[in-house]
Protein backbone atom coordinates (compact mmCIF):
# COMPACT_ATOMS: atom_id res chain seq x y z
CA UNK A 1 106.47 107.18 106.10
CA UNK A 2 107.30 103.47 107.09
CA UNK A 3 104.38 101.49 106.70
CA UNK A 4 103.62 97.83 104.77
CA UNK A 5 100.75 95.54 104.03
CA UNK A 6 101.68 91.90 103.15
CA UNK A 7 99.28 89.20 102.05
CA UNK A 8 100.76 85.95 101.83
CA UNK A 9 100.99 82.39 103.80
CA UNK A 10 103.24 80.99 106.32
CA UNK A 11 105.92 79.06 105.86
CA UNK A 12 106.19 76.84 109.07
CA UNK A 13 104.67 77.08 112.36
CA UNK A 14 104.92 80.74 114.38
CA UNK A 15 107.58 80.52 117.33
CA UNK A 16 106.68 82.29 120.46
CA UNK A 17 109.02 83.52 123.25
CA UNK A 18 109.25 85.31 125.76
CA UNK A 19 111.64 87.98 126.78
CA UNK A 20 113.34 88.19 130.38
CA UNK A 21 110.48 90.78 130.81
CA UNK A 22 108.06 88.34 130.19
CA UNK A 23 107.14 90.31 127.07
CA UNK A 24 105.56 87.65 124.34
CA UNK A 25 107.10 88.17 120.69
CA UNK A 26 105.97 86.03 117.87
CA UNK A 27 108.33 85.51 114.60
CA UNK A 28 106.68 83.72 111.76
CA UNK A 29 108.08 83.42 107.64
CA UNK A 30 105.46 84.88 105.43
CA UNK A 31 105.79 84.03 101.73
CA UNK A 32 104.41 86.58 99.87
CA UNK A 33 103.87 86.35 95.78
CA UNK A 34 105.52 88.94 93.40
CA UNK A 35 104.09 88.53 90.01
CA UNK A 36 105.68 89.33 87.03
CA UNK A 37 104.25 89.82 83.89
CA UNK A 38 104.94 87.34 81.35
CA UNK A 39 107.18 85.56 83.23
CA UNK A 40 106.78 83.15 86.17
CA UNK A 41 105.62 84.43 89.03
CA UNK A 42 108.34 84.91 92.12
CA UNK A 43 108.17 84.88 96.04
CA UNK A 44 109.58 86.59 98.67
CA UNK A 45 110.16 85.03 102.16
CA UNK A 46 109.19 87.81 104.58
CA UNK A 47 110.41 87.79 108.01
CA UNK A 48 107.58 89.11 110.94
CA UNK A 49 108.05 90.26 113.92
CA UNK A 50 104.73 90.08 116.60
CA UNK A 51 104.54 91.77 120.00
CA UNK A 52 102.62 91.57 123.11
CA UNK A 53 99.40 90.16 123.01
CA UNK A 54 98.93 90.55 118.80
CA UNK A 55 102.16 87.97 119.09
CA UNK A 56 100.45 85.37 121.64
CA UNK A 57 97.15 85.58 119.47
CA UNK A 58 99.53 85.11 116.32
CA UNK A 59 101.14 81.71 117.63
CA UNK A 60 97.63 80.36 118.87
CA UNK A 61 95.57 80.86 115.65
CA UNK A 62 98.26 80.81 112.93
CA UNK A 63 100.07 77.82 111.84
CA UNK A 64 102.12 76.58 108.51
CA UNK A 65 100.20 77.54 105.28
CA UNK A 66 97.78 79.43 107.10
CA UNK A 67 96.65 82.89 104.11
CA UNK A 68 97.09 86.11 106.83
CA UNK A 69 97.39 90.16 105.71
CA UNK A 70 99.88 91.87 108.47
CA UNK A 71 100.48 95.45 108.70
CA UNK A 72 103.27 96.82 109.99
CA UNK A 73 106.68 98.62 109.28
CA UNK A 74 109.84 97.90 108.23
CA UNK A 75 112.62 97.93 110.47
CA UNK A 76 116.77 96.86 109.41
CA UNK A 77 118.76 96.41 112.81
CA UNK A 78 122.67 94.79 112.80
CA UNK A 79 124.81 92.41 115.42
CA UNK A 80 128.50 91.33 115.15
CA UNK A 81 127.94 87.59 114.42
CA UNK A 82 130.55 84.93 116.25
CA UNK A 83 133.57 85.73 113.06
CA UNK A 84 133.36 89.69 113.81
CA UNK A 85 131.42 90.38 110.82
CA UNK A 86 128.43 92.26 110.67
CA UNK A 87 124.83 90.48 109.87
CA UNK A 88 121.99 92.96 108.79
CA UNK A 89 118.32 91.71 109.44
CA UNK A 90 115.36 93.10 107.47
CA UNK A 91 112.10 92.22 109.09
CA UNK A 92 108.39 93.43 109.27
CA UNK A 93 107.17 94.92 112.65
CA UNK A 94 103.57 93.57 112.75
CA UNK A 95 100.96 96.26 113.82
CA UNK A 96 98.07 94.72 113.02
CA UNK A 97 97.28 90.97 111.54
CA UNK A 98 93.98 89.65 109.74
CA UNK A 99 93.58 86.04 109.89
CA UNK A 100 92.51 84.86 105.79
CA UNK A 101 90.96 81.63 104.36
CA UNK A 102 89.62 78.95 105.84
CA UNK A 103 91.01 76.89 109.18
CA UNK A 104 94.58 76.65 109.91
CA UNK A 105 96.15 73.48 111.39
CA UNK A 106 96.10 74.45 114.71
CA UNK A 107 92.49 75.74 114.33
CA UNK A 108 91.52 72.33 112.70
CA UNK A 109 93.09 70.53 116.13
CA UNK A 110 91.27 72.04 118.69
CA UNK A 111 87.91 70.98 116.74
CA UNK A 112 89.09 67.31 117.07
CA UNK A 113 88.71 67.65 120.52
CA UNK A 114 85.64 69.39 120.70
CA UNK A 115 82.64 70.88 118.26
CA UNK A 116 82.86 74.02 118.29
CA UNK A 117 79.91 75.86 117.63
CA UNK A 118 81.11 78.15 114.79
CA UNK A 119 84.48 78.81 112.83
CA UNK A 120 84.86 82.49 113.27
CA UNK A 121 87.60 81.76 109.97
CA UNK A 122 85.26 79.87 107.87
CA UNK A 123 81.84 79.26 107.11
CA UNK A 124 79.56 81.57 108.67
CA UNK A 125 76.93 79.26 107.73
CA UNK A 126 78.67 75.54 108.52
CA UNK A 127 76.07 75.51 111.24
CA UNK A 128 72.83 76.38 109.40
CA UNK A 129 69.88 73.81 110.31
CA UNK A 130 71.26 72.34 113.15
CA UNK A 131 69.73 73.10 116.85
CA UNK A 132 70.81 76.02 118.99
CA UNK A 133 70.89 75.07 122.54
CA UNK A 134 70.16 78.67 124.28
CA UNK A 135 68.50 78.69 127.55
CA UNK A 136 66.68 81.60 128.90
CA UNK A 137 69.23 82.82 131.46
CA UNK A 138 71.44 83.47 128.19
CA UNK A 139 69.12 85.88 126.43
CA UNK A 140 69.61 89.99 127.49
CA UNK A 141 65.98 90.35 127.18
């Protein structure tokens, strides 16, 4: 069985590309605590890999320091760098990704530019006493 669950932050900004395909793939950092007991706690830098849509979503809603929980599974592939010598890469396959604590930068950017009605990261409540502008057309009923 090959399967992971990492809780941790990011470490910079997600990068998203696209292959010749077309095919989006997101690669983010995810520092992720180890704690020790009785000692200082350590941290491991986690490489993720996102595909497809999961990947696009990834790059628009994450950003640097942003608290997500990825599931996924390992996977260890090699190359022949420009010397001859062979580089192994240990990364994280990202199945599924659940966006943590409050707003992320890029979250906190787009509500510059506009009020958004509700955080669907934060606050359910940020919006509590304030008018709801529904008109009858928008009701099912």
């Amino acid at each position: 069985m090959n399967k992971i669950i990492l809780i941790g932050n990011l470490t910079k900004d997600p990068e998203l590309r696209f292959t010749p395909n077309g095919v989006a793939v997101c690669t983010f950092t995810l520092a992720v605590n180890r704690p020790r007991r009785g000692e200082q706690q350590e941290t491991d830098y986690i490489n993720i890999v996102v595909w497809q849509k999961l990947g696009e979503r990834a790059a628009e809603y994450l950003g640097k320091g942003r608290k997500c929980a990825v599931e996924g599974r390992m996977q260890i592939r090699n190359y022949d760098n420009k010397e001859g010598q062979k580089v192994y890469v240990t990364e994280v396959i990202a199945e599924s990704i659940e966006f943590l604590g409050g707003r992320g930068e890029k979250r906190e950017q787009q509500s510059q530019q506009s009020d958004p009605p509700a955080d669907p990261f934060g606050d359910p409540f940020a919006t509590a006493g304030k008018p709801i502008n529904i008109s009858d057309d928008d009701l099912p009923f």
